[in-house]
C-alpha atoms as a PDB file:
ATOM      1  CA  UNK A   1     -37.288-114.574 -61.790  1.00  0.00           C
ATOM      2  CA  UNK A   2     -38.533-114.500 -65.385  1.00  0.00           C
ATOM      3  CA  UNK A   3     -41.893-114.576 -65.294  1.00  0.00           C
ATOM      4  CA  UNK A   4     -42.916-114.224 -69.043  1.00  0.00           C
ATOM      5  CA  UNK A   5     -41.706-117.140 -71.395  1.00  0.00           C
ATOM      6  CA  UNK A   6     -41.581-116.201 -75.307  1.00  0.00           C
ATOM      7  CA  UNK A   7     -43.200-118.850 -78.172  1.00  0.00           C
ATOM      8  CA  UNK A   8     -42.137-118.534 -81.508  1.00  0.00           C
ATOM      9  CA  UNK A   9     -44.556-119.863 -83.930  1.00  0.00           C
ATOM     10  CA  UNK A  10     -45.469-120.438 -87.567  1.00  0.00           C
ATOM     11  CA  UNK A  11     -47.786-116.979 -89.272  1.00  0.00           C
ATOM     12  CA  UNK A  12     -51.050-119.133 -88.313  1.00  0.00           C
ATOM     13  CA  UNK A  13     -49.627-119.938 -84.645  1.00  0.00           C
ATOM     14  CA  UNK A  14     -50.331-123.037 -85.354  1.00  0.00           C
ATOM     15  CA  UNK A  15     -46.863-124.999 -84.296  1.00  0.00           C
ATOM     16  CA  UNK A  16     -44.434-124.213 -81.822  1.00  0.00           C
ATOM     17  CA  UNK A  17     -40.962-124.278 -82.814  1.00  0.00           C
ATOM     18  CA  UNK A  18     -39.100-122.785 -79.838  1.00  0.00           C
ATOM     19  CA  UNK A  19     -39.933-121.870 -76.203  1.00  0.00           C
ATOM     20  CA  UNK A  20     -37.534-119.162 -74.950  1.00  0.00           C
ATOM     21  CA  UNK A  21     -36.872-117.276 -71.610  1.00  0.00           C
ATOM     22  CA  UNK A  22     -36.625-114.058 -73.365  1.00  0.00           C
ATOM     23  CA  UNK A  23     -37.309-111.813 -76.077  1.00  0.00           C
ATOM     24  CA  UNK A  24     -33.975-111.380 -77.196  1.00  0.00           C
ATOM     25  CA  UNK A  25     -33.015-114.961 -77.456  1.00  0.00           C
ATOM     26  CA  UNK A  26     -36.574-115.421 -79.523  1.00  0.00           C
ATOM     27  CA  UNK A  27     -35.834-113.069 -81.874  1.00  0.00           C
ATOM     28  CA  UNK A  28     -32.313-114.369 -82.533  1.00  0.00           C
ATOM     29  CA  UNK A  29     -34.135-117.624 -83.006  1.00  0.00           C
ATOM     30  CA  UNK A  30     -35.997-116.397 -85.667  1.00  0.00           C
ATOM     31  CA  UNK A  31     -33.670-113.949 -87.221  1.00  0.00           C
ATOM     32  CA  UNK A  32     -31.795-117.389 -87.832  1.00  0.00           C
ATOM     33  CA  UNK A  33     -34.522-119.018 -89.958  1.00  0.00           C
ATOM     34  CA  UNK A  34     -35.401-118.781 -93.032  1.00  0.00           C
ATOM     35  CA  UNK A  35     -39.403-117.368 -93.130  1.00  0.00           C
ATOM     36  CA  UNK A  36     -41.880-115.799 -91.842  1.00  0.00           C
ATOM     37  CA  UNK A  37     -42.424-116.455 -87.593  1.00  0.00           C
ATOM     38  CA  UNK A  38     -44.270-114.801 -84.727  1.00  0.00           C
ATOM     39  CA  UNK A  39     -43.310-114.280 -81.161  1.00  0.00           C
ATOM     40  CA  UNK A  40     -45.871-114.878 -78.641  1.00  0.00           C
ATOM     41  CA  UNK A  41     -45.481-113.245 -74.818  1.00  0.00           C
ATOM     42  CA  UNK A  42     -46.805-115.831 -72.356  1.00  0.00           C
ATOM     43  CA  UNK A  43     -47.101-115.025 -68.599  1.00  0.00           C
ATOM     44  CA  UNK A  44     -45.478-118.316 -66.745  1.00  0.00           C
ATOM     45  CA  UNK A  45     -48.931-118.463 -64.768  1.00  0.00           C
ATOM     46  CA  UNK A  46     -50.949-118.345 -67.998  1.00  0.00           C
ATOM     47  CA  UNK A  47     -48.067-121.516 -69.322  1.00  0.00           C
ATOM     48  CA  UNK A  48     -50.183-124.269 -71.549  1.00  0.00           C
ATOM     49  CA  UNK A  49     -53.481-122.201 -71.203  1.00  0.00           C
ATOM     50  CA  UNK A  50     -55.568-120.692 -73.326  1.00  0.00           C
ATOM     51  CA  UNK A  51     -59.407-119.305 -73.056  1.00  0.00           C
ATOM     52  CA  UNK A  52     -62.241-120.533 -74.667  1.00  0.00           C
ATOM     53  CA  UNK A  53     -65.111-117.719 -74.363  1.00  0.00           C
ATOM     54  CA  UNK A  54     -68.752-118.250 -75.049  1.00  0.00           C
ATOM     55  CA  UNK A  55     -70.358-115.145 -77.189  1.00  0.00           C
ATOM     56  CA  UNK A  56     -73.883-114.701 -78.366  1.00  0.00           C
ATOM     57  CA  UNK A  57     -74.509-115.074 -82.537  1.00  0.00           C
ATOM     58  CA  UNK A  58     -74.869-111.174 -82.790  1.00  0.00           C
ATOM     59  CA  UNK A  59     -71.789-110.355 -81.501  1.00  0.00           C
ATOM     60  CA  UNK A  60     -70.014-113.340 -83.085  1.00  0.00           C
ATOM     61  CA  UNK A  61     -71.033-111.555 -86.226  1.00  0.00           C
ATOM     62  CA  UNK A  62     -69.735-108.474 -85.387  1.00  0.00           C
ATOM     63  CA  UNK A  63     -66.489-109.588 -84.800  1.00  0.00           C
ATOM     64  CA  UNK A  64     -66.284-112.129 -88.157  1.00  0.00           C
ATOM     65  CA  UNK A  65     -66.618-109.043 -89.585  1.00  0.00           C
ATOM     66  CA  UNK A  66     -64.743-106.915 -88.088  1.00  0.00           C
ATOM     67  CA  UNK A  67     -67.391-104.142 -86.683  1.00  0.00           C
ATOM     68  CA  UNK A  68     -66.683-105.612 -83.278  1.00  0.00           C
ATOM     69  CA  UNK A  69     -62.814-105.046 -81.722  1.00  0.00           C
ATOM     70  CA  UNK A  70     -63.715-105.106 -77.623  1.00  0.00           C
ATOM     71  CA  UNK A  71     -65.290-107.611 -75.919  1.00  0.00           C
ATOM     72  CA  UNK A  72     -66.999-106.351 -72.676  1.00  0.00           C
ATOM     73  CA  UNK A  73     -67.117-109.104 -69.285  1.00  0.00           C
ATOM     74  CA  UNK A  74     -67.660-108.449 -65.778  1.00  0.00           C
ATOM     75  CA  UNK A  75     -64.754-110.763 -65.136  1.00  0.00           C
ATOM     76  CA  UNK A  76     -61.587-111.735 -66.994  1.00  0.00           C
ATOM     77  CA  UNK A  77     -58.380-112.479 -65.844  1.00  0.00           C
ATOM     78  CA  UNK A  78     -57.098-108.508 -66.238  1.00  0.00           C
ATOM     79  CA  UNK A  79     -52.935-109.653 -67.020  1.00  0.00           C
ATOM     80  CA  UNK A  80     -53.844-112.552 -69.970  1.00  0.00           C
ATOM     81  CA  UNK A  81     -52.383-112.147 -72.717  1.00  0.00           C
ATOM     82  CA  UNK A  82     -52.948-114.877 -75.070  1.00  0.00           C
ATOM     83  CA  UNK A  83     -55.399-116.749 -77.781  1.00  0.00           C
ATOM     84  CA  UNK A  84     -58.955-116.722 -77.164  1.00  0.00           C
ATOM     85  CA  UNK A  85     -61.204-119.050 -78.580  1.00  0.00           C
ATOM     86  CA  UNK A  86     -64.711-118.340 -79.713  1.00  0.00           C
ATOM     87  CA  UNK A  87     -67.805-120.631 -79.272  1.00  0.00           C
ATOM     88  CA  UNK A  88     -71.121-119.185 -80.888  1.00  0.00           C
ATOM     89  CA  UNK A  89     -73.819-120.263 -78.662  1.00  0.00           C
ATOM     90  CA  UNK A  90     -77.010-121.377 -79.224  1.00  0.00           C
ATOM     91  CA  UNK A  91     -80.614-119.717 -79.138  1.00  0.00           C
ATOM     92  CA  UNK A  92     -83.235-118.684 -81.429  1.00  0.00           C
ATOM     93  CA  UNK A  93     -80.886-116.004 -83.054  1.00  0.00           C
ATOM     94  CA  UNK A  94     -78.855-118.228 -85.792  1.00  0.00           C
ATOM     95  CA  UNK A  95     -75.360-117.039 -87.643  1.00  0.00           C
ATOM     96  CA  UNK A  96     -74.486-118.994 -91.075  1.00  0.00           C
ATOM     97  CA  UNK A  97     -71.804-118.931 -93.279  1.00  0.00           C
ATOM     98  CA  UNK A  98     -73.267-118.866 -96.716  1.00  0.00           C
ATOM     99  CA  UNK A  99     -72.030-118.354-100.154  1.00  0.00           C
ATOM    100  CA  UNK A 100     -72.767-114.718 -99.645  1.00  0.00           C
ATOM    101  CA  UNK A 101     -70.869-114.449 -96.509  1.00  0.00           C
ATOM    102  CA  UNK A 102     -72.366-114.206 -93.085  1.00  0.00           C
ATOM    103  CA  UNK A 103     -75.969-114.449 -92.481  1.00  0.00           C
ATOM    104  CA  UNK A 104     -77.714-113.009 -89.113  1.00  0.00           C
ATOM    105  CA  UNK A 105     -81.448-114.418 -88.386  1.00  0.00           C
ATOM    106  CA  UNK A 106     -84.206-115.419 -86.345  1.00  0.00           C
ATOM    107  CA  UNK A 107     -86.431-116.710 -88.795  1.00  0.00           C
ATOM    108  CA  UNK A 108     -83.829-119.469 -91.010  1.00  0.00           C
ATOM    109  CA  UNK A 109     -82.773-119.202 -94.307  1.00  0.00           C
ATOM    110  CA  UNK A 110     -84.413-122.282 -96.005  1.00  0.00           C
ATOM    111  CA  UNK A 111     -82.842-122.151 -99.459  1.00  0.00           C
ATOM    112  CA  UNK A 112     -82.099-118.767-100.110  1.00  0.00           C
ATOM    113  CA  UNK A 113     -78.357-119.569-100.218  1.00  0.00           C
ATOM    114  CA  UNK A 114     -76.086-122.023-101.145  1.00  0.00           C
ATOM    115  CA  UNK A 115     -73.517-123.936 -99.484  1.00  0.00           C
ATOM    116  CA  UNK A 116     -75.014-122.482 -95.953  1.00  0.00           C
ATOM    117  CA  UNK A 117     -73.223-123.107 -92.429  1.00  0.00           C
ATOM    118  CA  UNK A 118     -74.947-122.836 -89.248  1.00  0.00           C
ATOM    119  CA  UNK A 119     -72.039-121.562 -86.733  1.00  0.00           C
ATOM    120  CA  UNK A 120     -74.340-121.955 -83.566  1.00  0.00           C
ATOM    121  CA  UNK A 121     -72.994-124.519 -81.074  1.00  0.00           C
ATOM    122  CA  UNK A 122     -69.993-124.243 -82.601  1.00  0.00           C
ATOM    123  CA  UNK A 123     -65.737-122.917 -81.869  1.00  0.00           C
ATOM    124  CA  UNK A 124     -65.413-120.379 -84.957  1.00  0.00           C
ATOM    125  CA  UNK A 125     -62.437-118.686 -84.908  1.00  0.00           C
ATOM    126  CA  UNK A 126     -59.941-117.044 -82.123  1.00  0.00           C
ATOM    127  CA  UNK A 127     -58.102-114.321 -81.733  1.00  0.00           C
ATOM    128  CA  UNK A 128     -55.072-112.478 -80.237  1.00  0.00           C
ATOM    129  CA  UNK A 129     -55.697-110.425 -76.267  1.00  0.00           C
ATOM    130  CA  UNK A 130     -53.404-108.524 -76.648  1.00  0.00           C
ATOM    131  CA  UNK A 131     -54.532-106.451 -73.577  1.00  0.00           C
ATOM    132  CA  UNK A 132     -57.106-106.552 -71.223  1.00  0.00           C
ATOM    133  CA  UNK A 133     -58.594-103.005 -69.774  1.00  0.00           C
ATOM    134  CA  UNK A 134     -59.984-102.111 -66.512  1.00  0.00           C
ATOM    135  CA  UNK A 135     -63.524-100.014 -67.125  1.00  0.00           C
ATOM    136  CA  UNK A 136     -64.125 -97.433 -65.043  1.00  0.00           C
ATOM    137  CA  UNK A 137     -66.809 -94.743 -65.034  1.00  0.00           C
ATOM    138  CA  UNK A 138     -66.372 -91.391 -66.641  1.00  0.00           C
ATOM    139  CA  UNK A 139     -67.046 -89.235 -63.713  1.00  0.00           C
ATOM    140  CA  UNK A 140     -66.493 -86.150 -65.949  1.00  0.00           C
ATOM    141  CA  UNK A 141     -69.475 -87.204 -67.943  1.00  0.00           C
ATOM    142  CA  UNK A 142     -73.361 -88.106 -67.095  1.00  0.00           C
ATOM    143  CA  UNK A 143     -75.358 -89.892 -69.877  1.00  0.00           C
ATOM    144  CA  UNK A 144     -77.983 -87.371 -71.218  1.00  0.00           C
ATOM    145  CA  UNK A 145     -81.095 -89.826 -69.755  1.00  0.00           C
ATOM    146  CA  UNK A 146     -78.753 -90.884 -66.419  1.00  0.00           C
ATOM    147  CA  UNK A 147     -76.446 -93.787 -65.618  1.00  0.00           C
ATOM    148  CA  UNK A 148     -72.685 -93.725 -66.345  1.00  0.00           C
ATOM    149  CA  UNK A 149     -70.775 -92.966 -69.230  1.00  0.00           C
ATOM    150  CA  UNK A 150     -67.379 -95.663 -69.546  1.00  0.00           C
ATOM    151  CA  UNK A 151     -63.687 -95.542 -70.103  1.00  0.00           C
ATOM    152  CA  UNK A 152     -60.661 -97.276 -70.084  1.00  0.00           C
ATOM    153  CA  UNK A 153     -57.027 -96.130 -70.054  1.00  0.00           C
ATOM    154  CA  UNK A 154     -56.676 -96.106 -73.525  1.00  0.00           C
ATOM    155  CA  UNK A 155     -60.340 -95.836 -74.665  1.00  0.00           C
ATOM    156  CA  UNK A 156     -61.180 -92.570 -72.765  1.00  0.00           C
ATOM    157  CA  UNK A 157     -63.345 -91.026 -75.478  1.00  0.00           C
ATOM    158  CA  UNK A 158     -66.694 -93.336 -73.680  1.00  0.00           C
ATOM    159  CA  UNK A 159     -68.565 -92.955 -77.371  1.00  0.00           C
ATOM    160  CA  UNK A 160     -65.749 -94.698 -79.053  1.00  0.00           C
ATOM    161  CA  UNK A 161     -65.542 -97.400 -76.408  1.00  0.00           C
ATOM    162  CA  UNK A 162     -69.245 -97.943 -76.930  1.00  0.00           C
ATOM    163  CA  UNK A 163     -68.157 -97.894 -80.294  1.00  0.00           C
ATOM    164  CA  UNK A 164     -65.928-100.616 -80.697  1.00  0.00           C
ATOM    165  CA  UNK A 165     -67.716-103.222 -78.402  1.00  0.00           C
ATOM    166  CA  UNK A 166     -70.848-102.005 -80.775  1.00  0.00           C
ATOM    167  CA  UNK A 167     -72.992-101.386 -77.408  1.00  0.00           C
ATOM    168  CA  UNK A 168     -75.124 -98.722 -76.949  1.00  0.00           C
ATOM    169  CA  UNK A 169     -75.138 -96.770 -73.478  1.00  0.00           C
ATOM    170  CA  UNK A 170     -78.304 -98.296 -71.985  1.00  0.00           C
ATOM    171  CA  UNK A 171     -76.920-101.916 -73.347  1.00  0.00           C
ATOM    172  CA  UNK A 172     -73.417-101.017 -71.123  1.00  0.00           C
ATOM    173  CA  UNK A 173     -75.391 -99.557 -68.427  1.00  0.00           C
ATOM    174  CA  UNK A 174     -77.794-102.363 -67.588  1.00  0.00           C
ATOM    175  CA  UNK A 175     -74.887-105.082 -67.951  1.00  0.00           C
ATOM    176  CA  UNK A 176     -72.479-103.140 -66.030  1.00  0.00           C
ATOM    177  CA  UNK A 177     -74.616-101.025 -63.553  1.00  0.00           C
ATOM    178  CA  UNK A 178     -71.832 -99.111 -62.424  1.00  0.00           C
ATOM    179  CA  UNK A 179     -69.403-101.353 -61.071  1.00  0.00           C
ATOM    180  CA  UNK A 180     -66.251-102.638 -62.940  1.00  0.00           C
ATOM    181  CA  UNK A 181     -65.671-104.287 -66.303  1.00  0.00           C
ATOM    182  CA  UNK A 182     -63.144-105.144 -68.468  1.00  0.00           C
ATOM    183  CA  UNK A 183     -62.687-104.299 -72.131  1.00  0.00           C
ATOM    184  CA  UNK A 184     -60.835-107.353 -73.897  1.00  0.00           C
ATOM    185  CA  UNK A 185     -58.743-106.416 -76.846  1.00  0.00           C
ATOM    186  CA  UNK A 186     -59.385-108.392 -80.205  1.00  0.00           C
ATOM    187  CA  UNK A 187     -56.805-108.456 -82.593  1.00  0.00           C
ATOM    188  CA  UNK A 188     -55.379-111.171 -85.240  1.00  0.00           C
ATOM    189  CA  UNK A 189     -58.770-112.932 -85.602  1.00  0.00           C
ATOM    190  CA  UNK A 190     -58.650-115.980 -87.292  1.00  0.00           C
ATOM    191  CA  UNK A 191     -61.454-118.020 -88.586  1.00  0.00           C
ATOM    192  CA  UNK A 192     -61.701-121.316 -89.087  1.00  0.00           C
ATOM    193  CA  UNK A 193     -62.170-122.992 -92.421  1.00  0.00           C
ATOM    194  CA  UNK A 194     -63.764-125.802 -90.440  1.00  0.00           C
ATOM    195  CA  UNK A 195     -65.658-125.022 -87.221  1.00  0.00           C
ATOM    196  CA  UNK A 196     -64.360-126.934 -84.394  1.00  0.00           C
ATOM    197  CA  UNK A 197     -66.852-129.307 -82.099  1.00  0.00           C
ATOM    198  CA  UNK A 198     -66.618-128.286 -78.384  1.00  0.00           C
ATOM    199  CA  UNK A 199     -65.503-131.997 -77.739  1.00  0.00           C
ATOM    200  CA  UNK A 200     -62.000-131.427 -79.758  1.00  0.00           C
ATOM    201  CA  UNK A 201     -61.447-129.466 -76.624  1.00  0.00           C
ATOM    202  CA  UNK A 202     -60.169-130.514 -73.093  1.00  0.00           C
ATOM    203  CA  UNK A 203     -58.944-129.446 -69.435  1.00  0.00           C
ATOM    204  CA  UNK A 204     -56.356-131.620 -67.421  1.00  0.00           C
ATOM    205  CA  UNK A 205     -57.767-132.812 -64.455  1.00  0.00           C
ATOM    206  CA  UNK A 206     -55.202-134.138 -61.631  1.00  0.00           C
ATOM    207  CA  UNK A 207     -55.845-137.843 -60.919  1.00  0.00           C
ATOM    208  CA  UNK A 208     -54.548-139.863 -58.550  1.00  0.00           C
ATOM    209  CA  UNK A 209     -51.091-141.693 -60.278  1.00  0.00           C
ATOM    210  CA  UNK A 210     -51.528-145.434 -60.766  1.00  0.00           C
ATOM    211  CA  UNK A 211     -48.763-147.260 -58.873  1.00  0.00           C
ATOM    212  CA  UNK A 212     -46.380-147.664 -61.897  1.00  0.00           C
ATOM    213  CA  UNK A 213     -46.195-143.975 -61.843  1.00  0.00           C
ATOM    214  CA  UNK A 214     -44.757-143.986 -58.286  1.00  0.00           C
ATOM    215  CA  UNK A 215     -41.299-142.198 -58.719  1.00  0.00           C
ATOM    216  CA  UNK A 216     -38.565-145.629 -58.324  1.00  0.00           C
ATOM    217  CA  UNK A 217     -36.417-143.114 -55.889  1.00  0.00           C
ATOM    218  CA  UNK A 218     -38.261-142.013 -53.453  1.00  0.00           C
ATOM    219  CA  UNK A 219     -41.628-143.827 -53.832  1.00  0.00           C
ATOM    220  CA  UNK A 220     -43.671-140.595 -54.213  1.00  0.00           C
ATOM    221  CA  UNK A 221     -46.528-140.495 -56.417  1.00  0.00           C
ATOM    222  CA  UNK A 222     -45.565-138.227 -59.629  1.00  0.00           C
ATOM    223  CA  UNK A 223     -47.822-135.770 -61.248  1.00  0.00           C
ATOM    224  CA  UNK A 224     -50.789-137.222 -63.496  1.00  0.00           C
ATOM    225  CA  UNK A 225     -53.320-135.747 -65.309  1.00  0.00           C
ATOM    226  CA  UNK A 226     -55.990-137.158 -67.178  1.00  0.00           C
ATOM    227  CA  UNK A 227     -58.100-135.456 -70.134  1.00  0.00           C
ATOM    228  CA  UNK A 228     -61.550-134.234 -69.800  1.00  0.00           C
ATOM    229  CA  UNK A 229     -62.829-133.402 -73.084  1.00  0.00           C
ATOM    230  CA  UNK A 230     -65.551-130.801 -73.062  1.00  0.00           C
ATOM    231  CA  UNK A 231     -69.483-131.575 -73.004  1.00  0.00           C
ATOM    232  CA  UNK A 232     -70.867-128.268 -72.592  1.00  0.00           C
ATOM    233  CA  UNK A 233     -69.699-124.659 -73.152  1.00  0.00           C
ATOM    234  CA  UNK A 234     -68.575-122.724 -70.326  1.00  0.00           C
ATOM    235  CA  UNK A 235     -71.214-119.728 -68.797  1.00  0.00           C
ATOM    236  CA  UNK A 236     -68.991-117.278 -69.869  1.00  0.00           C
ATOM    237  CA  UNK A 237     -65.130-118.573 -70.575  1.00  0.00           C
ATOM    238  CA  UNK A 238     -62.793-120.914 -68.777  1.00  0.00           C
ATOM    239  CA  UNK A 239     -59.567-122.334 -68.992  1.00  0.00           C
ATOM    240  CA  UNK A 240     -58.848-124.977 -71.789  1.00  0.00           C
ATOM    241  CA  UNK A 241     -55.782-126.593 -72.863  1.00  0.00           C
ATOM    242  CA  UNK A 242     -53.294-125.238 -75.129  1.00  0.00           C
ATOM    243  CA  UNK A 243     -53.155-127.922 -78.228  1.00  0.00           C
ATOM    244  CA  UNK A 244     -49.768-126.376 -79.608  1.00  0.00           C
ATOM    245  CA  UNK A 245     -48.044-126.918 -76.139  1.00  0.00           C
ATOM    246  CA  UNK A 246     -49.040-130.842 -75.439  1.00  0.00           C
ATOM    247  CA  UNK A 247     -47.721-130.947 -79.017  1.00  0.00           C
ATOM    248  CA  UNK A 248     -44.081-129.297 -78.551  1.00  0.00           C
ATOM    249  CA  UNK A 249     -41.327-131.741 -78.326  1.00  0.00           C
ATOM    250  CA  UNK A 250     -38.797-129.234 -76.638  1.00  0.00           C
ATOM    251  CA  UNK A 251     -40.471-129.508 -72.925  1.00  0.00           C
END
């Protein structure tokens, strides 16, 4: 059984025009139209999902500006591959948008700039996982004041892995304390023009179907799911509807 599906979508990955059950058949797809199109991999498990991830305003810097390319959690589902939203969360740390670009503070910016943003509390951009890594520990190499030195199987240099989450040692140590992590890839970040409310955001929860949804055959109750629009960021990511999905006429 197929267990990957294949989306093929506008440059932004905005729309979906086709859903197919293979590469080969997506690319055909496209190779028949006239423009530019991507082709998005989507595990069958991971179908209608994407993540929404909660990140601290000094890392959501980072990655705005492109310093910052892994994302280090103790757990994350090691096979997605898919978009992954990012909500800047709140604290006395504050991240604008400004005329001047991105600001970093703890002490707020008054009116030294124009046209200023605060991004706290807010869904800034996303970007493509292309691959999630298992860390391990580099049992080849001791960090010069103890604790572990980490690697993954494509990061296995553990100075350019602390490099491109933009951790130092003692920061990796003390979150990961030896046990396993995983790196998350970023790639095709995309930043909003408007930052999106947490509320423009939802799950599915299964409900119990109202009578008129009773299948007429055989009197079963169908499947029903009602929205539940978010209230509160998640701890550290969850599950959230894909928009583009509910949106696709071809299901």
């Amino acid at each position: 059984m197929n267990t990957t599906k294949y989306f093929v979508t506008d440059q932004n990955s905005c729309c979906i025009f086709k859903v197919c059950d293979t590469y080969e058949l997506a690319k055909k797809y496209v190779d028949e139209l006239d423009g530019d199109y991507l082709i998005e991999p989507v595990l069958l498990k991971y179908f209608g999902k994407v993540i929404l991830i909660s990140i601290r305003p000094e890392w959501v810097y980072k990655i705005l500006k492109g310093e910052k390319t892994l994302e280090i959690r103790k757990l994350f589902p090691k096979d997605y591959v898919g978009w992954v939203f990012i909500y800047c969360t709140k604290g006395k740390t504050e991240l604008y948008y400004t005329d001047k670009g991105y600001v970093l503070t703890d002490l707020g910016i008054g009116s030294y700039y124009k046209n200023t943003k605060l991004l706290n509390g807010l869904v800034v951009a996303k970007f493509w996982c292309d691959k999630v890594e298992e860390i391990k520990i580099d049992k080849g190499v001791m960090w010069r004041f103890g604790g572990h030195m980490y690697i993954t199987d494509s990061v296995y240099d553990a100075t350019k892995l602390l490099r491109y989450s933009c951790l130092e040692q003692y920061q990796l140590e003390n979150y990961l304390q030896g046990k396993t992590g995983y790196a998350i890839h970023i790639s095709k970040l995309e930043v909003f023009d408007r930052p999106r409310e947490l509320c423009e955001f939802h799950t599915n929860i299964k409900k119990e179907p109202p009578e008129e949804l009773l299948c007429p055959e055989c009197g079963k109750p169908m499947e029903y799911y009602e929205y539940k629009y978010l209230t509160k960021a998640p701890q550290s990511w969850q599950f959230i509807e894909d928009e583009r999905v509910e949106h696709y006429e071809g299901l």
